[in-house]
Protein backbone atom coordinates (compact mmCIF):
# COMPACT_ATOMS: atom_id res chain seq x y z
CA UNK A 1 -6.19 -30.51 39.92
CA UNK A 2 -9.21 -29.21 38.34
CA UNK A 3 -8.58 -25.72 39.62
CA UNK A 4 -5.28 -25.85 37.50
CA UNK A 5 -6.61 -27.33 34.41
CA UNK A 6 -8.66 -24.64 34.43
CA UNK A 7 -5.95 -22.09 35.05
CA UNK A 8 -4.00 -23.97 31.84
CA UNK A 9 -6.87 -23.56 29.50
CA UNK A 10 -7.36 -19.77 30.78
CA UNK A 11 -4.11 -19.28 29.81
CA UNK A 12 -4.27 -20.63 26.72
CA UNK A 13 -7.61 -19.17 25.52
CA UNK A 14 -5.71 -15.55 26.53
CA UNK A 15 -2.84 -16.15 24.43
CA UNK A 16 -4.55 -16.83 21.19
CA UNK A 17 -5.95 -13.30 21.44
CA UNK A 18 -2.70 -11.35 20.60
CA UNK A 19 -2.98 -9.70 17.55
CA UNK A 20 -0.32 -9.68 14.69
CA UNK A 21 1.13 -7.02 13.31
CA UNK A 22 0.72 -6.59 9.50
CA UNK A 23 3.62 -6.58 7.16
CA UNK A 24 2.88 -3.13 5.52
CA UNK A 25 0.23 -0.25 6.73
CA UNK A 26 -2.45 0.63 3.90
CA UNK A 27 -4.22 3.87 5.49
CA UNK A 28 -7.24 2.74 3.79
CA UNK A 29 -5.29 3.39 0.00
CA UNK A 30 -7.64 0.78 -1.33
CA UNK A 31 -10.67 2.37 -0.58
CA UNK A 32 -9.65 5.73 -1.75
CA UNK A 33 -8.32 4.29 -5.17
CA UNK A 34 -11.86 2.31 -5.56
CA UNK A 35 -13.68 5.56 -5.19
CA UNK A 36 -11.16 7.05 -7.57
CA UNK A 37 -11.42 4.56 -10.40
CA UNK A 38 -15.39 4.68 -10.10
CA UNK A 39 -16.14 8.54 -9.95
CA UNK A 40 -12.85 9.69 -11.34
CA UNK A 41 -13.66 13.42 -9.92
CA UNK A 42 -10.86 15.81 -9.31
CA UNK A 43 -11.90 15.53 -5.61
CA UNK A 44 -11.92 11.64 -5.45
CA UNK A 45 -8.17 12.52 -7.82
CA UNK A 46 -6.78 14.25 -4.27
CA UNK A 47 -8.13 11.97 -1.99
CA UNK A 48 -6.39 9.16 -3.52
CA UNK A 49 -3.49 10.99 -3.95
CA UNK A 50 -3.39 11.72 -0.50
CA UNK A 51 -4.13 8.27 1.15
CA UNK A 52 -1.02 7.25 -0.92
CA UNK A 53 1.25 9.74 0.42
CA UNK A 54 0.37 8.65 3.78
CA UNK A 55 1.39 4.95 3.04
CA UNK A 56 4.63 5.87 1.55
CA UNK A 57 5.40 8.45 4.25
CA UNK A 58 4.60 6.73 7.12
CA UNK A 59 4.64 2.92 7.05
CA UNK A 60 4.02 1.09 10.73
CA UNK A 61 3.74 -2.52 9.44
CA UNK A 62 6.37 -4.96 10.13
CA UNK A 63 8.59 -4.37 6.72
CA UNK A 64 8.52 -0.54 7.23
CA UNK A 65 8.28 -0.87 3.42
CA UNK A 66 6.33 0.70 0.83
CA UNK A 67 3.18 -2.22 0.17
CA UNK A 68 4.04 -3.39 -3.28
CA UNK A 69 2.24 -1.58 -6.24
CA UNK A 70 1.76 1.26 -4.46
CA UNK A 71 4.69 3.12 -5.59
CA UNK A 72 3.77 2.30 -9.41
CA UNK A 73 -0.25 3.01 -7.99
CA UNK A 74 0.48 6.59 -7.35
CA UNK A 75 3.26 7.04 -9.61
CA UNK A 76 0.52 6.97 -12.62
CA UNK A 77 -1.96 9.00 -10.79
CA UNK A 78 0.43 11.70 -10.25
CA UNK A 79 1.12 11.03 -14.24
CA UNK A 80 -2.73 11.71 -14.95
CA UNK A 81 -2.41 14.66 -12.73
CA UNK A 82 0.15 16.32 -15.16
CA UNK A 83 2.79 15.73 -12.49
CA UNK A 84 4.94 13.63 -15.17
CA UNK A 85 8.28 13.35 -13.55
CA UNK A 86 7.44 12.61 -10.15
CA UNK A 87 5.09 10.00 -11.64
CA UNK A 88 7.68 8.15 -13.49
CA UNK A 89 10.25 8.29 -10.46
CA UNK A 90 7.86 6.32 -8.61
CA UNK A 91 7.02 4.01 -10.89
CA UNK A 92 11.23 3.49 -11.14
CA UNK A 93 11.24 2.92 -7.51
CA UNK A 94 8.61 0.48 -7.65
CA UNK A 95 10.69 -1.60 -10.19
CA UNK A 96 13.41 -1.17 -8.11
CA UNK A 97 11.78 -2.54 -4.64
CA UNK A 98 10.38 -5.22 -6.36
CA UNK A 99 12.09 -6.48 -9.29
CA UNK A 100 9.65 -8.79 -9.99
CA UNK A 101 7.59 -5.96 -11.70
CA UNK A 102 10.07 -4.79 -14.16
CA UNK A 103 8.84 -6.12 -17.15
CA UNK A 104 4.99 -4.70 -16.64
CA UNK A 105 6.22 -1.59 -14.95
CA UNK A 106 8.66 -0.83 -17.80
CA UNK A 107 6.12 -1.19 -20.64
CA UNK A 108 3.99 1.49 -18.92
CA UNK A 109 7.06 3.73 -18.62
CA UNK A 110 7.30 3.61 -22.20
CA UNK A 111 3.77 3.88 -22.82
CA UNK A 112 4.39 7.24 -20.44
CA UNK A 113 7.13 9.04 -22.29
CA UNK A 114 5.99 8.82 -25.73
């Protein structure tokens, strides 16, 4: 009896090991845009810039979504960058996966194409 309460609680401690699976993959994006917004160098510019390509190109979380903001994230760095139109695309798409962010994203359009 003892041998298989022991066997039960073996099992049980083993099961609450598994890992989860997180709903989007961030490729470290937060770190990058950090470094970004407190050197603002060119170089810290491209690393950002490429961390976020990453997350849009190749998401492994459970959505296989883009992580909200993001879109609208690198959609005004590529602005800064001079890359104008691919910068406002993405910060369309980002209204358009999430709704919700219409009315902020669409005052910084604005503010955009003056």
């Amino acid at each position: 009896m003892k041998k298989l309460l022991f066997l039960g609680v073996c099992m049980m401690a083993l099961a609450s090991c598994q890992t989860q699976q997180t709903l989007y993959s961030w490729y470290d994006s937060e770190d990058a845009t950090y470094t970004y917004t407190k050197r603002g160098t060119e170089e810290t510019l491209v690393k950002a810039m490429v961390q976020y390509e990453k997350v849009l190109k190749s998401q492994k979380g459970l959505r296989k979504a883009v992580p909200p903001g993001v879109n609208a994230e690198y959609g005004y760095l590529l602005c800064k960058a001079g890359k104008k139109e691919e910068g406002l695309a993405l910060l369309r798409a980002e209204m358009k996966a999430y709704p919700e962010s219409e009315a902020f994203i669409s005052r910084i359009i604005k503010q955009l194409e003056k």
